[in-house]
Protein backbone atom coordinates (compact mmCIF):
# COMPACT_ATOMS: atom_id res chain seq x y z
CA UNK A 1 81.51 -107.62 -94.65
CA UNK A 2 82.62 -105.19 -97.57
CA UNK A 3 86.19 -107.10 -98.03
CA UNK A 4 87.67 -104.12 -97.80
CA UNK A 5 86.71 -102.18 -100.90
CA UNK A 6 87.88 -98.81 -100.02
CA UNK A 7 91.19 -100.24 -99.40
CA UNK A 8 91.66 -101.76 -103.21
CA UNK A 9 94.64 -101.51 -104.21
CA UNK A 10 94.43 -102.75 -107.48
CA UNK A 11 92.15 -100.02 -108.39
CA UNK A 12 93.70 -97.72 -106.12
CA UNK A 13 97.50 -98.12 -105.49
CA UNK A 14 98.27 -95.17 -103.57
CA UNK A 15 97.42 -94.59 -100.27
CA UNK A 16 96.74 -91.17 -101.07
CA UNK A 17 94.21 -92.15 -103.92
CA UNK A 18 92.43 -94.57 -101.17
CA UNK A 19 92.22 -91.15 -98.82
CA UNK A 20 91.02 -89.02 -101.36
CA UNK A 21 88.27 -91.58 -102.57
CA UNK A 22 87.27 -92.36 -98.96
CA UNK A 23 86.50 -88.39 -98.34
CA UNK A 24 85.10 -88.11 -101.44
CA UNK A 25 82.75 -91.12 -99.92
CA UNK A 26 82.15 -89.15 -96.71
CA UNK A 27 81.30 -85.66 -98.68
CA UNK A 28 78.67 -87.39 -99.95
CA UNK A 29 77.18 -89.09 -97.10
CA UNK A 30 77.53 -85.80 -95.88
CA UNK A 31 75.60 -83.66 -98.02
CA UNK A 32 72.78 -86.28 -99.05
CA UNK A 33 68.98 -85.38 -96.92
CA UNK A 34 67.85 -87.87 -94.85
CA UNK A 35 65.68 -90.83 -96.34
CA UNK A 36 63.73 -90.52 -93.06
CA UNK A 37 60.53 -88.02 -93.60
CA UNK A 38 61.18 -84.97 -91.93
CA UNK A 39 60.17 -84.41 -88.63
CA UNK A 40 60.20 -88.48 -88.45
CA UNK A 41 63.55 -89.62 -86.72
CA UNK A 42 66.27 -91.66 -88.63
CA UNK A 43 66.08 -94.98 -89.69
CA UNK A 44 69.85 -96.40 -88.95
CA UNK A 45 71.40 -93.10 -88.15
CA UNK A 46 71.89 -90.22 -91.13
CA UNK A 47 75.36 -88.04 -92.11
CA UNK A 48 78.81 -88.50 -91.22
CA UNK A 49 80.63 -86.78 -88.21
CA UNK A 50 83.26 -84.81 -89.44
CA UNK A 51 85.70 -82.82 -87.20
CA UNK A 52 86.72 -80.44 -89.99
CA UNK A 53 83.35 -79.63 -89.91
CA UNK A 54 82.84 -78.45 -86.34
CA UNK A 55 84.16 -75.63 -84.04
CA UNK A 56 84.14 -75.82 -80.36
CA UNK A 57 86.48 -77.28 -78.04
CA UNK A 58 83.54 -80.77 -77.46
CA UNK A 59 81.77 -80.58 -80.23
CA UNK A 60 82.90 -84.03 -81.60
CA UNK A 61 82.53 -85.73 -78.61
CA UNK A 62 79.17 -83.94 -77.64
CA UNK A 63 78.28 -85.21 -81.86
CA UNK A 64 79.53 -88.91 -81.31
CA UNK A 65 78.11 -89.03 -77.29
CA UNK A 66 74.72 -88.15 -79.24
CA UNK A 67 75.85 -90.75 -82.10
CA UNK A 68 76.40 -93.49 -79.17
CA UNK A 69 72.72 -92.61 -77.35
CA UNK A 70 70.90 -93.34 -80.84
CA UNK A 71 72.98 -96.12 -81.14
CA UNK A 72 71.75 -97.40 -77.82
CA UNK A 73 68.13 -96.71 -78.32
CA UNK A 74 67.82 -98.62 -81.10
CA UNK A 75 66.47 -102.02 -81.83
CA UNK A 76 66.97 -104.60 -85.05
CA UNK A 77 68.42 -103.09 -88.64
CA UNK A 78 68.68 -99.54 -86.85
CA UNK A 79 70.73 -100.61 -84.73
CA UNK A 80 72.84 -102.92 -87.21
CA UNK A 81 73.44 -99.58 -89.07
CA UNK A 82 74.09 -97.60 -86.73
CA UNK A 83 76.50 -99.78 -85.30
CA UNK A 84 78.46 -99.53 -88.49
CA UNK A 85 77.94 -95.81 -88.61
CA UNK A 86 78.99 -95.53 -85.15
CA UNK A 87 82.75 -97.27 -85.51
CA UNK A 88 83.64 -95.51 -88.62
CA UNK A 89 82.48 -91.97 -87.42
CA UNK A 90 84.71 -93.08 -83.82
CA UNK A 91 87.52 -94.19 -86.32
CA UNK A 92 87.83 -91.38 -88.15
CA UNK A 93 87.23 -88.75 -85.70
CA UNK A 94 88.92 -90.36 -83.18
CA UNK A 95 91.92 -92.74 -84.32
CA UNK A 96 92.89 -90.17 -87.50
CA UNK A 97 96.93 -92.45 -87.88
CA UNK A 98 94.52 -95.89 -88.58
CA UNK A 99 93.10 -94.59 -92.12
CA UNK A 100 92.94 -98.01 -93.35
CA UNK A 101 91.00 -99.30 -90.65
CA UNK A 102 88.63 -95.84 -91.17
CA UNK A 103 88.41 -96.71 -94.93
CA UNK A 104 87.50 -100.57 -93.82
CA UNK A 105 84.96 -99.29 -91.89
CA UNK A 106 83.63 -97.14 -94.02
CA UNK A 107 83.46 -99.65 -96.60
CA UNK A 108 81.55 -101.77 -94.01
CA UNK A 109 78.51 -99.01 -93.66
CA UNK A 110 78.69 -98.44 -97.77
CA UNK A 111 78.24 -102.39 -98.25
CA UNK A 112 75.49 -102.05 -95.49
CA UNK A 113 73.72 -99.43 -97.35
CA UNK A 114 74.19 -101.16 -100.80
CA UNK A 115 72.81 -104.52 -99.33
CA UNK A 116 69.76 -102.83 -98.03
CA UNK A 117 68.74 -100.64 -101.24
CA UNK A 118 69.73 -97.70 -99.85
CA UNK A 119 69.95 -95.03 -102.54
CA UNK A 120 73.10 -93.14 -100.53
CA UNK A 121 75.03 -96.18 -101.69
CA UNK A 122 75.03 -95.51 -105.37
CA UNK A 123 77.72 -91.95 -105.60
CA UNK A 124 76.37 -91.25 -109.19
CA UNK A 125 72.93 -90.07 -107.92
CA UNK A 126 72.87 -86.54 -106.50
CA UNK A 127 69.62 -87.01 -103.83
CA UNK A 128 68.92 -83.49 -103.69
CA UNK A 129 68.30 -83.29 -107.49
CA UNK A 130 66.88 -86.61 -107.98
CA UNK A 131 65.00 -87.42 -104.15
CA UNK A 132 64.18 -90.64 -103.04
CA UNK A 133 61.17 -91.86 -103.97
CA UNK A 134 58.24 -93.80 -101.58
CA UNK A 135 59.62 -96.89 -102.96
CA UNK A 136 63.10 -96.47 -101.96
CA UNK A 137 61.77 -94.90 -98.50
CA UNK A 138 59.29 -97.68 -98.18
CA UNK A 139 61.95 -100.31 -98.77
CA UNK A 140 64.48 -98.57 -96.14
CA UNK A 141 61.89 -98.36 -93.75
CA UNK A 142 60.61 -102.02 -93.69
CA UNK A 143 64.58 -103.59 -94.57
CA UNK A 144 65.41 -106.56 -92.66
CA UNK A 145 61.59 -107.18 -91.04
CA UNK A 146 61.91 -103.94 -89.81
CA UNK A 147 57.96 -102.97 -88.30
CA UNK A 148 57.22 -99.59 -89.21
CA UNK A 149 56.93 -97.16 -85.74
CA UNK A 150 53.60 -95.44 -84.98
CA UNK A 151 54.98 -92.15 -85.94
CA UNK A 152 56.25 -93.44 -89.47
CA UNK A 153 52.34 -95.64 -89.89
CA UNK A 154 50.74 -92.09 -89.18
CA UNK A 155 52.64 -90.85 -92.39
CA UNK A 156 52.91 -93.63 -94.61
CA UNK A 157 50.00 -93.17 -96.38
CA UNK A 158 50.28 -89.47 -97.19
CA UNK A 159 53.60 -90.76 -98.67
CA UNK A 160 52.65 -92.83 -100.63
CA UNK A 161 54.20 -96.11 -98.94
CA UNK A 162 51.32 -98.35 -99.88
CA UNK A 163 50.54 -96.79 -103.04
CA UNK A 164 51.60 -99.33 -105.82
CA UNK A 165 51.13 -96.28 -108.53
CA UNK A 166 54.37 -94.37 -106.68
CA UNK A 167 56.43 -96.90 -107.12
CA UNK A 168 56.27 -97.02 -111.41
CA UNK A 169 59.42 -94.63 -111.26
CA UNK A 170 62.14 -96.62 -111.33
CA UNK A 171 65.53 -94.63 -110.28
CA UNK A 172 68.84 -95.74 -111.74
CA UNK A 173 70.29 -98.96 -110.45
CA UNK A 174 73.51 -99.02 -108.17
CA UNK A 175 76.54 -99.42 -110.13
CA UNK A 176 78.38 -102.67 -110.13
CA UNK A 177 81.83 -103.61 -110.93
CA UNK A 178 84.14 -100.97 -109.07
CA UNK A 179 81.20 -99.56 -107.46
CA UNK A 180 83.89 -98.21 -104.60
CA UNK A 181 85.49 -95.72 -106.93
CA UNK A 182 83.79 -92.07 -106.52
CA UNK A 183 83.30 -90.40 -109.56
CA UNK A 184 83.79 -86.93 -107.84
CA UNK A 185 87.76 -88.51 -107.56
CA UNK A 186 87.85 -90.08 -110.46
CA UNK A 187 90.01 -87.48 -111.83
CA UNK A 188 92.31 -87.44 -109.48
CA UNK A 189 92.78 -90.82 -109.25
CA UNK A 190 93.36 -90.88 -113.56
CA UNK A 191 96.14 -88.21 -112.66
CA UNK A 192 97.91 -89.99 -109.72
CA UNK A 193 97.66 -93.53 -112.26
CA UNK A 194 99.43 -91.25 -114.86
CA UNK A 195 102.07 -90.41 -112.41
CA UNK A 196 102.90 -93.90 -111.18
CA UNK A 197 103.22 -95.17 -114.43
CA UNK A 198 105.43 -92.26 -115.22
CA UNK A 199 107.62 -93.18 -112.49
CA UNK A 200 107.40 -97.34 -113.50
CA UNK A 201 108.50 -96.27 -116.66
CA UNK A 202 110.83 -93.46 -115.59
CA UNK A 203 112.76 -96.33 -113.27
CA UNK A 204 112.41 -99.13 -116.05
CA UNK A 205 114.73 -96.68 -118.28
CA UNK A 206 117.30 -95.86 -115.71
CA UNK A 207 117.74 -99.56 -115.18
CA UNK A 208 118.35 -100.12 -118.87
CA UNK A 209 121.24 -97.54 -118.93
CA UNK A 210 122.60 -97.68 -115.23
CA UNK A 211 121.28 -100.34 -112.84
CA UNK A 212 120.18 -98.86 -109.45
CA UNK A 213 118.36 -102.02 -107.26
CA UNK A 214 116.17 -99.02 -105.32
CA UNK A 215 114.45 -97.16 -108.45
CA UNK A 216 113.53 -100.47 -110.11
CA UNK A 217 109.96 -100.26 -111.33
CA UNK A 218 109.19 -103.06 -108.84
CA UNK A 219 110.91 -100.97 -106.08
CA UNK A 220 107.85 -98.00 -107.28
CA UNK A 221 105.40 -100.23 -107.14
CA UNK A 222 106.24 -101.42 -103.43
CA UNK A 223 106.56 -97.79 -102.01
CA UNK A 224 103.30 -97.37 -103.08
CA UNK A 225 101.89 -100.31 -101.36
CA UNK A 226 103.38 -99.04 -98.09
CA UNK A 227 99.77 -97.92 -95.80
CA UNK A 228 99.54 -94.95 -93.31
């Protein structure tokens, strides 16, 4: 589905710029509230296990056993998320020496989420200083075909669902282009850029005085291809 965006390597060449981006991805799924209404259950799943996160002998398997009972109580585009949700949370928690696949699969649920309008998709909005609004929840809610539940109906209109005034605000658009890089890394990944081309340019003049096959600037760029 996503084509593998958090594995670019043309925007990211190390493999330790794709890690940093992907938790910087994660952080942020993380820490953003649930579009759901409280006290309603989530639409598609909500957060990101983390193992770092948690203390107790079971407590990521007790997380993702939870994870896999939403997953099989759901129906339609909550279960389509949740699917994708599901496998990236297993990959990372579980399989932590396939971090390519975990970044694949991660790019999967972003693409998901970008598809669908889901505000958690765009990393420049902060959604605990600027919330979703009822148009954004509405949309979420009703992705796909996706009927409303009895619980959500009940609440709609206090929400403001139906009402075509909520809907004037209009929050800012999901970024295109490199839409994968996270601006909380960005700096990061300017520095570790920096470096490599140091080192390109660093080999490129120790070939000019004293040729050494191994540090050619071609050589640098391979090592850096090389994938945990």
């Amino acid at each position: 589905m996503s084509k593998g965006h958090l594995n670019d390597r043309s925007t990211m060449p190390d493999y330790k710029i794709r890690d940093d981006n992907f938790h910087a991805w994660m952080k942020h799924y993380q820490d953003a509230p649930s579009i759901s209404p409280e006290g309603l259950p989530t639409s598609g799943g909500h957060g990101f296990i983390d193992q770092r996160r948690m203390s107790g002998p079971t407590a990521v398997s007790d997380a993702l056993h939870a994870r896999r009972d939403e997953l099989e109580g759901a129906v339609g585009p909550d279960r389509d998320r949740l699917q994708l949700l599901y496998r990236a949370e297993t990959l990372y928690n579980l399989s932590p020496g396939s971090r390519s696949e975990v970044r694949e699969a991660m790019s999967d649920l972003i693409a998901y989420d970008r598809a669908h309008g889901h505000p958690m998709a765009n990393p420049h909005r902060d959604l605990n200083a600027e919330p979703y609004t009822p148009q954004e929840q509405a949309h979420w809610h009703r992705r796909d075909g996706r009927s409303l539940t009895t619980a959500e109906q009940e609440r709609a209109s206090g929400l403001d669902w139906n009402n075509p005034l909520a809907h004037q605000h209009k929050p800012a658009p999901m970024p295109e282009g490199t839409w994968w890089l996270h601006p909380a890394n960005e700096p990061k990944r300017q520095e570790a850029l920096r470096r490599i081309e140091r080192e390109i340019e660093d080999a490129r003049g120790v070939g000019a005085h004293r040729p050494v096959p191994h540090l050619s600037a071609d050589t640098v760029r391979q090592r850096r291809e090389i994938t945990p």
